[in-house]
Protein backbone atom coordinates (compact mmCIF):
# COMPACT_ATOMS: atom_id res chain seq x y z
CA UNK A 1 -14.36 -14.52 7.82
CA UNK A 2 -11.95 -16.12 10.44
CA UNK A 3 -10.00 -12.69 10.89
CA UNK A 4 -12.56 -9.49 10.16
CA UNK A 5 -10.63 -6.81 12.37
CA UNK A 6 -7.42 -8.14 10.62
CA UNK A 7 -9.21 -7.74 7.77
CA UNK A 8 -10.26 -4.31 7.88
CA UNK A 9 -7.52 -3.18 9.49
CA UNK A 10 -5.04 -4.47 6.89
CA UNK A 11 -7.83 -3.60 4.27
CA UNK A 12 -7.58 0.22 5.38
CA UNK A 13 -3.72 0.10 5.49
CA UNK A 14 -3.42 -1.29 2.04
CA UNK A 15 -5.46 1.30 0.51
CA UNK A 16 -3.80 3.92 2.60
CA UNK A 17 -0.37 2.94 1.91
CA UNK A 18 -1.04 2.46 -2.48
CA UNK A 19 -2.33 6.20 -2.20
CA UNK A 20 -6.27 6.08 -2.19
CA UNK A 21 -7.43 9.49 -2.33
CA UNK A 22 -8.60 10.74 1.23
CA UNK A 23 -6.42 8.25 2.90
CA UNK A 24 -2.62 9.45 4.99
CA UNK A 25 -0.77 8.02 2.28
CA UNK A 26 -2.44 10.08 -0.77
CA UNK A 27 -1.24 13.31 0.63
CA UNK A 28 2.07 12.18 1.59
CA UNK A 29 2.21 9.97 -2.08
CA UNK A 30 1.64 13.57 -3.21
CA UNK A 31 3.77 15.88 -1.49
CA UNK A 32 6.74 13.40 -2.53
CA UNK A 33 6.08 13.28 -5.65
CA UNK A 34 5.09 17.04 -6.13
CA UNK A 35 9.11 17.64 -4.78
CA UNK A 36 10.50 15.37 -7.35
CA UNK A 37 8.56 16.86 -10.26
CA UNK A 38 9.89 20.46 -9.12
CA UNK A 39 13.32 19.06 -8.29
CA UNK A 40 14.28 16.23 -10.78
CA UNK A 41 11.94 14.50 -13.59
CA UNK A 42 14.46 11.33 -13.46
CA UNK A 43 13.54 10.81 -9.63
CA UNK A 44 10.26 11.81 -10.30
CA UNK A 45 10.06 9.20 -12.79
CA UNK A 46 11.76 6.48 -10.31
CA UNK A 47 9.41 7.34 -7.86
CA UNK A 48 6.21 6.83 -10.19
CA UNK A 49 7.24 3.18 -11.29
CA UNK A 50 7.86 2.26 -7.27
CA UNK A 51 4.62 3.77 -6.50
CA UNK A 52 3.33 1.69 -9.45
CA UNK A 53 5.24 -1.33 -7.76
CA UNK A 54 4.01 -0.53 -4.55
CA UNK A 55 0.28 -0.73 -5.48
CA UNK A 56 0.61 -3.78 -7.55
CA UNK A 57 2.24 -5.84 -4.78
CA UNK A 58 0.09 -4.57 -1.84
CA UNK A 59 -2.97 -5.50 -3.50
CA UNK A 60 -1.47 -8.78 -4.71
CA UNK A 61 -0.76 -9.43 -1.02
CA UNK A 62 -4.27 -8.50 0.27
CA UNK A 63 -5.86 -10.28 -2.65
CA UNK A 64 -3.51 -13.46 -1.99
CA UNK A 65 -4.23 -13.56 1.64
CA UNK A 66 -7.77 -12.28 2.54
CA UNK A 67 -9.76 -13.58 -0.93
CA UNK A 68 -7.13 -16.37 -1.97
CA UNK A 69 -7.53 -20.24 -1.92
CA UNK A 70 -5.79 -21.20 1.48
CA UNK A 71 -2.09 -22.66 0.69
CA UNK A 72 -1.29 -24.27 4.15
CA UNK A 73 -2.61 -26.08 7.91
CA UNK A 74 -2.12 -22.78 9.16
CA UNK A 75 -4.65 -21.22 7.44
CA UNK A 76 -7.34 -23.72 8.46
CA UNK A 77 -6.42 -22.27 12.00
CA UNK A 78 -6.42 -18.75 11.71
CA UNK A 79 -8.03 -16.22 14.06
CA UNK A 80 -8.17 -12.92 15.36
CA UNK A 81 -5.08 -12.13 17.67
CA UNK A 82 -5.91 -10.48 21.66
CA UNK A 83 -6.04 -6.67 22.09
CA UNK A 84 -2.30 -6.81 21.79
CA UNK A 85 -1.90 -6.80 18.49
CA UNK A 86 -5.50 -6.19 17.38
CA UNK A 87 -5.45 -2.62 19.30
CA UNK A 88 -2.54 -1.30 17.69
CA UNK A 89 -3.84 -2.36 14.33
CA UNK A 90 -6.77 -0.36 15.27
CA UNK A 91 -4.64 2.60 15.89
CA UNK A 92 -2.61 2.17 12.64
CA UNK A 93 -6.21 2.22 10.88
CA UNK A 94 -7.62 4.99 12.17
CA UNK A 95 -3.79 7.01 12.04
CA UNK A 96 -4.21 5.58 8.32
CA UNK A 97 -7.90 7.69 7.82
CA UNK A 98 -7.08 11.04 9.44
CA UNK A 99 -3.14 10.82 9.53
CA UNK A 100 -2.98 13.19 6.20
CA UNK A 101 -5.28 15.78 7.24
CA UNK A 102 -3.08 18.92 8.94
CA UNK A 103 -5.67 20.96 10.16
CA UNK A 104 -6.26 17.80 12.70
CA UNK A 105 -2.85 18.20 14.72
CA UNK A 106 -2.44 20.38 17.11
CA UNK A 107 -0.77 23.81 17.18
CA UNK A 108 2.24 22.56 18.58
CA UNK A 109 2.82 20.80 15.20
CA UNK A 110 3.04 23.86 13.12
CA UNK A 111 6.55 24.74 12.87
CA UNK A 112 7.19 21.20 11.21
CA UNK A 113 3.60 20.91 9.02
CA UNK A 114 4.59 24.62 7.28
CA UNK A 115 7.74 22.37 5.76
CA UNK A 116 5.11 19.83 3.82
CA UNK A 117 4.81 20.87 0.08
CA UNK A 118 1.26 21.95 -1.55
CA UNK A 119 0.99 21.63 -5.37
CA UNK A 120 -0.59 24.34 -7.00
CA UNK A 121 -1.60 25.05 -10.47
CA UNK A 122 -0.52 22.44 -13.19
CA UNK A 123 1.94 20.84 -11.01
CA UNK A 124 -1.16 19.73 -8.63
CA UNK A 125 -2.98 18.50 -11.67
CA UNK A 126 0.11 16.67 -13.30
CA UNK A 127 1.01 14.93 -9.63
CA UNK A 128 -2.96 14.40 -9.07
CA UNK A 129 -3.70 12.55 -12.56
CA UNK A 130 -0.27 10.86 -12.01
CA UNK A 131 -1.46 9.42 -8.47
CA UNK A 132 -4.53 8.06 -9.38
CA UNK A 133 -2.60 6.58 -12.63
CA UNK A 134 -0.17 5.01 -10.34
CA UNK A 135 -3.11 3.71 -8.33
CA UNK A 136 -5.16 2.43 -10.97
CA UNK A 137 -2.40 0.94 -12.68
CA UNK A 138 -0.87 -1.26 -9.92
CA UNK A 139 -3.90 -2.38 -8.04
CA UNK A 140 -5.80 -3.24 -11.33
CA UNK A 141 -3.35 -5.18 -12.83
CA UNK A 142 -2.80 -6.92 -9.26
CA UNK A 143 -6.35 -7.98 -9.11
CA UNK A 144 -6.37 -8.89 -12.75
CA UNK A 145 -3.82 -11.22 -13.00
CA UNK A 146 -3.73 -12.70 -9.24
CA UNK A 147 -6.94 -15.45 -9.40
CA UNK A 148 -8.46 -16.94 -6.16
CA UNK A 149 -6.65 -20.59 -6.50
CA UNK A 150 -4.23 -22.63 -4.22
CA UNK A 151 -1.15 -22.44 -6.80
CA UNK A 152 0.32 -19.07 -6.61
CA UNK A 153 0.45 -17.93 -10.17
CA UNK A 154 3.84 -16.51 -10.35
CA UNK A 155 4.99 -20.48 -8.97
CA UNK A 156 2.89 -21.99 -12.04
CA UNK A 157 4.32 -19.65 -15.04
CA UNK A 158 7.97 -18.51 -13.70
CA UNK A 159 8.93 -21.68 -11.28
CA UNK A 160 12.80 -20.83 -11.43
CA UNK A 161 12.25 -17.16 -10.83
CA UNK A 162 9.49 -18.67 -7.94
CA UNK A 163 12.32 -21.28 -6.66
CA UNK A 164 15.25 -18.42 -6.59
CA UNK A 165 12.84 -15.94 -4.73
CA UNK A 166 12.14 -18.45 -1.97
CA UNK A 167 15.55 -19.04 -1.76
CA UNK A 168 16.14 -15.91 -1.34
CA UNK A 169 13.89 -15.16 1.29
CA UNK A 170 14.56 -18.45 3.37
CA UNK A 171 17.78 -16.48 3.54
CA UNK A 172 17.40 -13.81 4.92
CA UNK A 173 14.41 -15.54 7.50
């Protein structure tokens, strides 16, 4: 409520980014993975449990920060940023909706859009079913297990593994 264009925004990046069909990052999510199935099952197979990965912590993230308990002061004082960082989220967002769709870019673009890879046949069904697994998979177990609460969950049943990670990340800060 404090942050709706963030919100959006980020909403429409998350989704874009863990492959939602329509979205830039299915058809890129899909032309990756279409090479590694022709190239090499064992990447292929890498790739699907990152992309698995990918859509479990993005959602965790968004479901964590936009529909989660909030953890600190800060959040009591959240609220939108000006047009110079709002604007450019805009951009991203709408980049986000109609980056994947070729026939949108100009001509001059042709001699590198020809390169992108098209499943056809089985392959495209094999690489579709396997997105929308992928998908399904990581963002449903994200917003199954991650409850609206003010304790983060991985803190309450893993506290060393919680401890060594913010270690790890005051780190590198």
């Amino acid at each position: 409520r404090k942050m709706p264009l963030t919100f959006v925004t980020l909403t429409i990046g998350v989704l874009a980014i863990i492959g939602t069909p329509f979205l830039a990052g299915f058809f890129s999510k899909d032309a990756i993975l279409y090479l590694a199935l022709e190239k090499n099952h064992a990447i292929f197979g890498v790739l699907v449990f990152t992309a698995v990965l990918t859509s479990f912590y993005m959602v965790r993230m968004w479901k964590l920060v936009f529909l989660g308990e909030p953890r600190g002061e800060g959040a009591d004082h959240a609220h939108e940023n000006g047009p110079l960082i709002t604007l450019p989220l805009v951009v991203l967002a709408v980049l986000s909706i109609v980056g994947g769709y070729a026939k949108l870019y100009p001509a001059a673009y042709s001699d590198v859009l020809v390169h992108i890879p098209e499943a056809h046949g089985s392959a495209h069904t094999i690489v579709l079913v396997t997105s929308l697994a992928v998908l399904l998979i990581g963002a449903g177990a994200a917003l199954v297990i991650y409850q609206p609460s003010k304790e983060d969950s991985l803190a309450q049943r893993a506290p060393g593994l919680f401890g060594a990670l913010g270690e790890i990340g005051r780190a590198h800060v």
